[in-house]
Protein backbone atom coordinates (compact mmCIF):
# COMPACT_ATOMS: atom_id res chain seq x y z
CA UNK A 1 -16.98 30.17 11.85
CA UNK A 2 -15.24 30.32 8.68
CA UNK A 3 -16.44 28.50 5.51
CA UNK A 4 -15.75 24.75 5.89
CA UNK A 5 -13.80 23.09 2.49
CA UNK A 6 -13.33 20.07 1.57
CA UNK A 7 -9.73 21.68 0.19
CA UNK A 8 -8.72 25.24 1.04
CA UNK A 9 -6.67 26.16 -1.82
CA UNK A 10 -6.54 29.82 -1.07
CA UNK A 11 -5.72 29.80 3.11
CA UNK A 12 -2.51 27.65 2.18
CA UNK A 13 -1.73 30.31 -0.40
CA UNK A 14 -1.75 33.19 2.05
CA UNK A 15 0.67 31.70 3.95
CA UNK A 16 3.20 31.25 0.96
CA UNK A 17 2.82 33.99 -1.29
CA UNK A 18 5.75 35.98 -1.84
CA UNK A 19 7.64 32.80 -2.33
CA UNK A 20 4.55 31.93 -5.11
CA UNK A 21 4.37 35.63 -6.50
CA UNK A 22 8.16 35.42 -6.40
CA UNK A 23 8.81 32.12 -8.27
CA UNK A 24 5.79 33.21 -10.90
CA UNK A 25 7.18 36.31 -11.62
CA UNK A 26 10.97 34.60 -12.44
CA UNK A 27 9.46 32.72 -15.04
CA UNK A 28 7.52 35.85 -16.69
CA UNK A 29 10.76 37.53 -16.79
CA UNK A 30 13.10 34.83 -18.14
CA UNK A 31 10.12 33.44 -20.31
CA UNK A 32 11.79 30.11 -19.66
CA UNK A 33 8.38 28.22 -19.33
CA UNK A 34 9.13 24.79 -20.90
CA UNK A 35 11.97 22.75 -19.42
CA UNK A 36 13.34 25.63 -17.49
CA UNK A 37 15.74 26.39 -14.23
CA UNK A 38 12.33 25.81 -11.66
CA UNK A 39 11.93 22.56 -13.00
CA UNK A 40 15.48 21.55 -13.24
CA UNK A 41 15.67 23.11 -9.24
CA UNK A 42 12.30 21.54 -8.04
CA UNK A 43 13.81 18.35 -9.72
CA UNK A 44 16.40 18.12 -7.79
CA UNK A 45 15.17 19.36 -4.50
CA UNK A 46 12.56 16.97 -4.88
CA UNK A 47 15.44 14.12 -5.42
CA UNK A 48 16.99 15.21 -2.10
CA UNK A 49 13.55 15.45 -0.24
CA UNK A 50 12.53 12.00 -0.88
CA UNK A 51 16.10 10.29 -0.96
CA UNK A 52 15.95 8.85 -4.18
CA UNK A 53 18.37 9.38 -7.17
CA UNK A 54 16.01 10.17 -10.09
CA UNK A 55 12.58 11.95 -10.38
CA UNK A 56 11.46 12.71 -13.85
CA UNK A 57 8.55 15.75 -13.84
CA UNK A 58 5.88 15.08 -16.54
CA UNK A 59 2.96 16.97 -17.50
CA UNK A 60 0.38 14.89 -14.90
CA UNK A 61 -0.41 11.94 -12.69
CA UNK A 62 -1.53 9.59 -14.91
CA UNK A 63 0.84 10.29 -17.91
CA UNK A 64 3.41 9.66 -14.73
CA UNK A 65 1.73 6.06 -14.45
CA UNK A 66 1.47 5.50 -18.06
CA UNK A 67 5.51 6.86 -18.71
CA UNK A 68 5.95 4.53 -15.97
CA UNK A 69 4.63 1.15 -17.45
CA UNK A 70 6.21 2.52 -21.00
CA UNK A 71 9.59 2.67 -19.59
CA UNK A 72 9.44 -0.81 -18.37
CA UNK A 73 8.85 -2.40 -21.83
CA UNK A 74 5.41 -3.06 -21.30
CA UNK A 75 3.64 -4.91 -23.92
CA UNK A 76 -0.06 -5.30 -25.10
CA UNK A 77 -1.05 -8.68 -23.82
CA UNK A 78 1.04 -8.27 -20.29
CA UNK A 79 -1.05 -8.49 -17.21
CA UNK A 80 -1.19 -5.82 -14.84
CA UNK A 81 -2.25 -6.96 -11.01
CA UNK A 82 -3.89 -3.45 -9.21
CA UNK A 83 -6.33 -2.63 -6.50
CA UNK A 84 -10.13 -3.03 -7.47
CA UNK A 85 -10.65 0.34 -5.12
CA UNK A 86 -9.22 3.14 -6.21
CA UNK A 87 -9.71 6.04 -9.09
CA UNK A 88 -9.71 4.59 -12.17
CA UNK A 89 -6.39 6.39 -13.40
CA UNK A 90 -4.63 3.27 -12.70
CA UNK A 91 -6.23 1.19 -14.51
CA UNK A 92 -6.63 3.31 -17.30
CA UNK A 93 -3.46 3.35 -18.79
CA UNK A 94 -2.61 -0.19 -18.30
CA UNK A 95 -5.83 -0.31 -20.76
CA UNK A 96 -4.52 2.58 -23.19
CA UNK A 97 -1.32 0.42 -23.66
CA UNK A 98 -2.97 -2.60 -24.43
CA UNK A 99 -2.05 -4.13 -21.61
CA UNK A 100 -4.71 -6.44 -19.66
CA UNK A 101 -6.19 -5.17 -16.40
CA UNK A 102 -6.15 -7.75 -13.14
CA UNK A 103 -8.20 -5.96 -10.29
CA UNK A 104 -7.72 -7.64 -6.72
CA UNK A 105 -9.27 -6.86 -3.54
CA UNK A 106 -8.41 -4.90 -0.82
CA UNK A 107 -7.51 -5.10 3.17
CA UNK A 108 -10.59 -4.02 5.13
CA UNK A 109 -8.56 -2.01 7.39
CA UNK A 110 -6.04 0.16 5.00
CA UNK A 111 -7.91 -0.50 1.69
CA UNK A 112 -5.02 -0.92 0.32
CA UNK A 113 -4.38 -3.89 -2.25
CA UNK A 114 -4.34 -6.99 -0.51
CA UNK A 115 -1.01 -9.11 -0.72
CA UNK A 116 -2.83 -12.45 -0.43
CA UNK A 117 -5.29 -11.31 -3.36
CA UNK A 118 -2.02 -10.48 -5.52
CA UNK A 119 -0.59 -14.03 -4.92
CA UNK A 120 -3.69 -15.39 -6.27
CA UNK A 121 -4.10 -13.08 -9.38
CA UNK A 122 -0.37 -14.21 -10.28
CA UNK A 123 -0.42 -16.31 -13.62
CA UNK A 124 2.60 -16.60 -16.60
CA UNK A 125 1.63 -13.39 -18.27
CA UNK A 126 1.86 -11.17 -15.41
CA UNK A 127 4.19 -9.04 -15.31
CA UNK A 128 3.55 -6.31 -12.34
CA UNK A 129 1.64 -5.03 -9.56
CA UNK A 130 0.55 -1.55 -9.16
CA UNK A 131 -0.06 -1.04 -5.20
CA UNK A 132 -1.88 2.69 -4.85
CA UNK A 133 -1.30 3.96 -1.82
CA UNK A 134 -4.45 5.26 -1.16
CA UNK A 135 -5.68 7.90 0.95
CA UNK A 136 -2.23 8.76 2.17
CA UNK A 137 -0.91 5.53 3.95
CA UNK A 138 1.77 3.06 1.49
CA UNK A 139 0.39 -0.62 0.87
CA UNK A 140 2.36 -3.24 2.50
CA UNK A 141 5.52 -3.12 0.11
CA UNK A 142 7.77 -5.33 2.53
CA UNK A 143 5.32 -7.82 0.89
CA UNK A 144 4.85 -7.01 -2.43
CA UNK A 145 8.45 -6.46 -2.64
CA UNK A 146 9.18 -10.29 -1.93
CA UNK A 147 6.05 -11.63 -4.40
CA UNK A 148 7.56 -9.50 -7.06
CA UNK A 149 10.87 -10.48 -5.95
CA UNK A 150 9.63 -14.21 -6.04
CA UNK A 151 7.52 -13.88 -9.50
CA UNK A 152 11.01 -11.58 -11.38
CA UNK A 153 7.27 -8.84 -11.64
CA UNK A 154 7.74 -5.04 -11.89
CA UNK A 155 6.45 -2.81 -8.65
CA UNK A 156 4.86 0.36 -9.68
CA UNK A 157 4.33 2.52 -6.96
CA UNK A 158 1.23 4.97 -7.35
CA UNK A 159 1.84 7.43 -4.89
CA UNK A 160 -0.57 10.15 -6.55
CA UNK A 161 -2.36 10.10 -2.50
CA UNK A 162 1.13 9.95 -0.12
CA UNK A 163 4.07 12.03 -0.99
CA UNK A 164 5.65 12.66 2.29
CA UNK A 165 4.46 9.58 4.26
CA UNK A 166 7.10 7.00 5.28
CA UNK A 167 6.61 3.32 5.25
CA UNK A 168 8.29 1.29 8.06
CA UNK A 169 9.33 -1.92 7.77
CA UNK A 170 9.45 -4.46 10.27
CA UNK A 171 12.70 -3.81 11.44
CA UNK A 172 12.53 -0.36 11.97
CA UNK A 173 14.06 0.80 8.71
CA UNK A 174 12.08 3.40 6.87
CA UNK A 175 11.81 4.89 3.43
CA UNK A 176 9.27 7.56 1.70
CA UNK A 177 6.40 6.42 0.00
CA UNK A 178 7.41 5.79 -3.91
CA UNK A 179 10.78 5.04 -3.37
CA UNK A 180 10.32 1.35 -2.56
CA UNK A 181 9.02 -0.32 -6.03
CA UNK A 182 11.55 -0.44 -9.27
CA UNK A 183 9.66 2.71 -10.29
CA UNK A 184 6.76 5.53 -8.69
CA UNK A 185 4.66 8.10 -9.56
CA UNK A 186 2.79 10.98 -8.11
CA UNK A 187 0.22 14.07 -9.51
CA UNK A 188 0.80 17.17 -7.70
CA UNK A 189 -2.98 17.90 -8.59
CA UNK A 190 -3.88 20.99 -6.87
CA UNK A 191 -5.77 19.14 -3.87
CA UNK A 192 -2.74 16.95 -3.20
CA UNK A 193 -0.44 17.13 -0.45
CA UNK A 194 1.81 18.64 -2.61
CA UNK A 195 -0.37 20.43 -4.73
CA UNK A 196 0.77 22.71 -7.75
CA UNK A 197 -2.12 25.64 -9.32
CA UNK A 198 -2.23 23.31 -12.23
CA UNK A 199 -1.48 19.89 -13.39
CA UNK A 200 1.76 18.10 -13.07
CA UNK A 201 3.19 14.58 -11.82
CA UNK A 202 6.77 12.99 -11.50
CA UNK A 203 8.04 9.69 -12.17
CA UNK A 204 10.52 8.03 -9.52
CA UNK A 205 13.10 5.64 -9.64
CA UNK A 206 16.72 4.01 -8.33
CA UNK A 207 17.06 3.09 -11.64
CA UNK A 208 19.89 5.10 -13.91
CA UNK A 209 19.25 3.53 -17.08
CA UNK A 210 14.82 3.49 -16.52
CA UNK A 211 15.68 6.92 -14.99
CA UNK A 212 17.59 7.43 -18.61
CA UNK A 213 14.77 5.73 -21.14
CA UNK A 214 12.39 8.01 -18.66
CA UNK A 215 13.25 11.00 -19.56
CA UNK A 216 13.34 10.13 -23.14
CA UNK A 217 9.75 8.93 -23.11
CA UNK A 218 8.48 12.15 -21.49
CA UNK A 219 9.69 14.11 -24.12
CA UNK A 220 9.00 12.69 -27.74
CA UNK A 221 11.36 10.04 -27.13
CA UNK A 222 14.40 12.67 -27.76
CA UNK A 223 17.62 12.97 -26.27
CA UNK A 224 19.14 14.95 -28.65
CA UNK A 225 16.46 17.78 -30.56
CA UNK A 226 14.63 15.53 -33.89
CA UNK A 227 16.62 12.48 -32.62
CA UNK A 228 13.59 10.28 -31.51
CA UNK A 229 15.58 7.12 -29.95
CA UNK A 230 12.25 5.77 -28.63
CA UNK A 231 8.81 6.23 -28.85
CA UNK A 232 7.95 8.61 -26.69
CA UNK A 233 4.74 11.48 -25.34
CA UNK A 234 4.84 14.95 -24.57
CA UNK A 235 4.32 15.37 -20.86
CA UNK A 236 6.52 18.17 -19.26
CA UNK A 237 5.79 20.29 -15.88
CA UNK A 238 5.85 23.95 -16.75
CA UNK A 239 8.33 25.86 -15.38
CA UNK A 240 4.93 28.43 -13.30
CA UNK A 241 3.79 24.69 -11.98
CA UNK A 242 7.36 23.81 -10.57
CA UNK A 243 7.73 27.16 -9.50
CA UNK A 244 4.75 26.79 -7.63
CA UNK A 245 5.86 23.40 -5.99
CA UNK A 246 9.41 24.80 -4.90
CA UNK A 247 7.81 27.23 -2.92
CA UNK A 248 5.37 24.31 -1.08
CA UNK A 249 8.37 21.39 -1.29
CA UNK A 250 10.18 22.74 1.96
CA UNK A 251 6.83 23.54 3.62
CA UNK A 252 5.43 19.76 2.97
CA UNK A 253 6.42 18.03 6.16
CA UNK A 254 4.49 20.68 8.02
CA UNK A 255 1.65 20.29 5.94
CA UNK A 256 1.57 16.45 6.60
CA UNK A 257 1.86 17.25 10.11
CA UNK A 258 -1.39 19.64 9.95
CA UNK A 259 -3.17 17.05 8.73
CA UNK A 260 -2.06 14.29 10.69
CA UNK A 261 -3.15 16.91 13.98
CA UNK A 262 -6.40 17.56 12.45
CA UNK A 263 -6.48 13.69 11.83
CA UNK A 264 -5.86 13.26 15.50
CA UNK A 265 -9.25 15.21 16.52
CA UNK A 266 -11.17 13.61 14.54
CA UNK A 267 -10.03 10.40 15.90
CA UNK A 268 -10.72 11.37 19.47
CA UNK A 269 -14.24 12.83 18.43
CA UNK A 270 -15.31 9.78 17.28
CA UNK A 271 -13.19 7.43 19.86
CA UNK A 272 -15.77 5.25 21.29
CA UNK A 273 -18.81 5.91 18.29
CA UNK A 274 -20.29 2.26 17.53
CA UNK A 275 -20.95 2.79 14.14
CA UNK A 276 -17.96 5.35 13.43
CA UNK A 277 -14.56 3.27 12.32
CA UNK A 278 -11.84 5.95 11.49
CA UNK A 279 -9.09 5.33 9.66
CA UNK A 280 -6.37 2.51 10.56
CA UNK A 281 -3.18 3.24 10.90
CA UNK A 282 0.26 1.48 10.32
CA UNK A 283 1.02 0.52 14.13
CA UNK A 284 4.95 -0.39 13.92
CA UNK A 285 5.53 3.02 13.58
CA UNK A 286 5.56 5.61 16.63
CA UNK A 287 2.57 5.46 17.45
CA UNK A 288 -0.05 8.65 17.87
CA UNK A 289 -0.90 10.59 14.64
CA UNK A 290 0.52 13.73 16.35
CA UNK A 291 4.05 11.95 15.71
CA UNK A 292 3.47 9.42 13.33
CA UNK A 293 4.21 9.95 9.90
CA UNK A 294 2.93 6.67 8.07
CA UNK A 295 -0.25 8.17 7.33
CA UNK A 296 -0.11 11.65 5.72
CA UNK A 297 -4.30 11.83 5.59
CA UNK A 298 -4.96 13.26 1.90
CA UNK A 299 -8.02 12.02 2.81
CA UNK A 300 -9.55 11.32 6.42
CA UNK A 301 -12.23 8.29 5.23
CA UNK A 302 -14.85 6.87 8.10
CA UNK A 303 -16.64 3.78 7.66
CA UNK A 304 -20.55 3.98 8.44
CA UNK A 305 -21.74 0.59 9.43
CA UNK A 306 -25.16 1.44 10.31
CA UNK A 307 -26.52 2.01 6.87
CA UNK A 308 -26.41 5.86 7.28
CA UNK A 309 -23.69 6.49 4.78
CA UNK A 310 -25.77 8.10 1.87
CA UNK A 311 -28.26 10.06 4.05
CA UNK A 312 -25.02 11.03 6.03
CA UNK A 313 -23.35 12.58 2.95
CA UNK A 314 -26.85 14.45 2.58
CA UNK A 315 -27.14 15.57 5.92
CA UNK A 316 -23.88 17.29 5.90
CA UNK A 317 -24.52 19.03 2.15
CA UNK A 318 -27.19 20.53 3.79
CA UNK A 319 -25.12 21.80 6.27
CA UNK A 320 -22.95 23.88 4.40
CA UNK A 321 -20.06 20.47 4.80
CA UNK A 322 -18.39 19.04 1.76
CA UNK A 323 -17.31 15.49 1.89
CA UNK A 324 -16.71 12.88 -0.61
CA UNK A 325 -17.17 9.27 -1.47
CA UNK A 326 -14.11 7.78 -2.80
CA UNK A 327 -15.26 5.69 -4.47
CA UNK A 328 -18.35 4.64 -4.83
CA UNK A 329 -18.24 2.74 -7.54
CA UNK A 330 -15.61 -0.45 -7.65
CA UNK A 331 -13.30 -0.42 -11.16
CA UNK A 332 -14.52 -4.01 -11.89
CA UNK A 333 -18.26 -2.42 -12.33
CA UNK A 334 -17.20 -0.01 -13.97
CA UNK A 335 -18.71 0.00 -18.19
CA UNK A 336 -14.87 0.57 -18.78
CA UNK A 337 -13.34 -2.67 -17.26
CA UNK A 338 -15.99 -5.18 -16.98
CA UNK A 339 -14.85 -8.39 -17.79
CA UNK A 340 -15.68 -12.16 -17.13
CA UNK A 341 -13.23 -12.88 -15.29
CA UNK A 342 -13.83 -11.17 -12.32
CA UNK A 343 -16.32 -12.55 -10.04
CA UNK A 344 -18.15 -10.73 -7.03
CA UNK A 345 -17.02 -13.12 -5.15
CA UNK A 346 -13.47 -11.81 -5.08
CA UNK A 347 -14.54 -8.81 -4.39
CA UNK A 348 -16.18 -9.20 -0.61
CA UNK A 349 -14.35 -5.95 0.99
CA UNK A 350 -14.44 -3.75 -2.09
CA UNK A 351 -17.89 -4.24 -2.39
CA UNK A 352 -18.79 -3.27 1.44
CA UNK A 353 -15.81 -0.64 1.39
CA UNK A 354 -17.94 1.07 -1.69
CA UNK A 355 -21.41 1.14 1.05
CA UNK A 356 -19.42 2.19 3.69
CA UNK A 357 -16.69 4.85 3.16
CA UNK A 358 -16.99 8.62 3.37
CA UNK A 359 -14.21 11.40 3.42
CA UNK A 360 -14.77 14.41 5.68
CA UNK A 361 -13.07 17.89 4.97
CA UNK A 362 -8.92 17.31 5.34
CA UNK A 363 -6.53 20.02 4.44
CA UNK A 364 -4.20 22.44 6.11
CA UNK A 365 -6.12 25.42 7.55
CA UNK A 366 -8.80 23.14 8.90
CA UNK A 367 -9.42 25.11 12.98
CA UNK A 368 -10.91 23.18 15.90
CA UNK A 369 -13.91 25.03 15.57
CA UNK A 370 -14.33 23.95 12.09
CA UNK A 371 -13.68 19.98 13.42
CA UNK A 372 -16.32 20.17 16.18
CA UNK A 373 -18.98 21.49 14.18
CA UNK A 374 -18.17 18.54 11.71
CA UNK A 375 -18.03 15.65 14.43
CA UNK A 376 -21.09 16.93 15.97
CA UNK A 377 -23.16 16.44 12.86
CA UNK A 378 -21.80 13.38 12.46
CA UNK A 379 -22.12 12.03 15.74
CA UNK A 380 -25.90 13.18 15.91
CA UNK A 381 -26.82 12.12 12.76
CA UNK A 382 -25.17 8.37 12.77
CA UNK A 383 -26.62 7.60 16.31
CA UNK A 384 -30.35 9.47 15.75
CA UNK A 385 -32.58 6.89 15.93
C-alpha cells in the first residue's frame, strides 16, 4: 500500500507536469514575475470558470479577506457577524482593521454559521456577515442573502474551503460558491482544492466599481505608478503561482469529483456505524456524492459521539494515518478574541462540534486500498469496547 497523506501534493503533480514545468519555465524566460501575462490569463480564466465578472488575485487568503472588508469602507468600530468555528483568519482581520468581532454559532449538521444565530447577533453597528464555507459545502446564502438584504449589511463570502462547489437554491437555480455575497474570497494554499506551490488568494465580486477600488487596494492603492488614490497593501499573486494554477484551473472539476468519489466510500464504510456521523450534505441538489457537486470535500470531517475522538486521532498516528482536528479550539476561547460578551451559552454546537469532529485523509490520489485500511481502523477502534 502506498503511503497514506493527509494531502498528496506530489501524486497530483505527476499528473500535470509538463503543463507546470511548462508554465514555470515561461515566466523564467520572460522574467515577467510581478503582475505578468499568467496572472492576467489565470485572471480571466478564472472569471469565466466561476461566472462572475471580476476576480482580483492578491498575494494570500487572508489579505483576500482583509482587501475585502477594506474595499467596502469598513470602519474601526463596525461590527462584523462570523462563525465561532472556523480558522481564525476570519476573524483576524476584522480585528487588524479595528473592526469589532461578533462570533455566532453554528448548524450541527453543516457547521456552517447559523442564520438564526446571525438574526440575533444583528444590532445598529453591524454592518456584515462573513459566512465561511467550511469544509467545502457554501452556508445557506439564500438566507443570509435576505437578512443582509433586510438589515442594507455587506455579505462576505469566505470561500478559502469551496472553490468549485455550487450552491442550489430552492428553486433549482445554482451558482458557484463566492459568487453569491456583494464580495468573496479564496487562498489557493497549496492543500486547497485549487492549490498553487505557494501562497496566493483572489478577491471576487459583481461589483465594477468594488471590483475597481479592489484592485487599487491590492496594489498600494495605485492606479496610475506613485498615484496612491487610496490607501492601499501590497498583495499580488506571482506570475510562477498563477502559472501554477492555470495549469490545475481546467483540471478542478475533476479534482472535486475525486474527492466527492472518495467521499462516497467513506460514506458507505461507515453507513450504519452508531457512533460514526459523516458529513451532511445539501439534499436539494442531485442527490449521491458521485453526482452531486454541493459539497466539494476539502475536508471529509466525522463526528465521534462515543467519547473516542482524541484516542481515535492517536490510534490512527500510530498507524502511519494523518488526520486533523479542525478545530479544536472555538475562536471565542481563543486568548485573541475573548470578550464578555460572548457567553457559553450561545455557543451549545460549537462547543460539542470542538469534542467531536475529526478529518480523515481527503485529496485526489486517495486508492480504495488506501480508504479501507482507513475505515477499518476506524470502525475497530470506535466500536472496541
Amino acid at each position: 500500500m502506498r503511503k497514506i497523506q493527509m494531502v498528496d501534493l506530489q501524486g497530483q503533480y505527476e499528473g500535470i507536469k509538463g503543463q507546470v514545468n511548462s508554465a514555470i519555465e515561461e515566466v523564467l524566460q520572460t522574467s515577467a514575475y510581478i503582475n505578468g501575462p499568467q496572472v492576467h490569463a489565470f485572471q480571466k480564466e478564472l472569471e469565466e470558470y466561476l461566472g462572475v465578472k471580476h476576480v482580483i488575485p492578491c498575494a494570500n487568503g487572508t489579505d483576500a479577506l482583509q482587501i475585502a472588508m477594506m474595499g467596502l469602507g469598513l470602519r474601526p468600530g463596525d461590527e462584523v457577524i462570523t462563525a465561532d468555528f472556523t480558522f481564525a483568519a476570519t476573524v483576524e482581520v476584522v480585528a487588524l482593521l479595528g473592526l469589532t468581532p461578533v462570533l455566532v454559532d453554528v448548524e450541527p449538521d453543516s457547521f456552517n454559521i447559523d442564520p438564526n444565530a446571525i438574526r440575533k447577533a444583528i444590532t445598529p453597528k453591524t454592518k456584515a456577515i462573513v459566512p465561511v464555507h467550511l469544509f467545502g459545502q457554501c452556508a445557506n446564502m439564500e438566507e443570509i442573502m435576505a437578512i443582509a438584504a433586510e438589515h442594507d449589511l455587506f455579505v462576505i463570502e469566505d470561500n478559502a474551503q469551496a472553490i468549485g462547489a455550487n450552491y442550489f437554491y430552492e428553486d433549482g437555480r445554482k451558482a458557484k460558491s463566492g459568487t453569491i455575497g456583494h464580495v468573496a474570497s479564496t487562498s489557493f494554499f497549496p492543500s486547497k482544492n485549487l492549490g498553487c506551490y505557494g501562497d496566493g488568494g483572489a478577491i471576487f465580486t459583481n461589483d465594477d466599481q468594488l471590483a475597481h477600488t479592489l484592485r487599487g487596494v491590492v496594489n498600494h492603492g495605485m492606479y496610475q505608478r506613485y498615484h496612491h488614490d487610496v490607501v492601499g497593501v501590497n498583495s499580488r499573486l506571482d506570475s510562477i503561482q498563477a502559472g501554477v494554477l492555470r495549469a490545475k484551473l481546467p483540471n478542478l472539476d475533476t479534482y472535486n469529483r475525486k474527492r466527492q468519489v472518495a467521499a462516497a466510500k467513506y460514506d458507505a464504510a461507515f453507513a450504519g456505524q452508531e457512533h460514526i456521523i459523516t458529513p451532511y450534505k445539501k439534499t436539494n441538489c442531485s442527490g449521491a456524492c458521485e453526482q452531486c457537486t454541493c459539497h466539494v470535500f476539502h475536508q471529509y470531517t466525522l463526528k465521534i459521539t462515543n467519547g473516542k475522538r482524541d484516542a481515535l486521532v492517536q490510534h490512527l498516528n500510530e498507524n502511519s494515518v494523518p488526520c486533523g482536528v479542525y478545530y479544536p479550539i472555538p475562536l471565542h476561547q481563543q486568548k485573541a478574541y475573548v470578550d464578555s460578551r460572548f457567553q457559553e451559552e450561545d455557543f451549545v454546537v460549537t462547543n460539542q462540534l470542538v469534542q467531536e469532529v475529526i478529518s480523515l485523509p481527503m485529496h485526489t490520489e486517495l486508492d480504495n486500498e488506501q480508504i479501507n485500511f482507513i475505515t477499518d481502523l476506524v470502525i475497530n477502534f470506535v466500536n472496541k469496547q
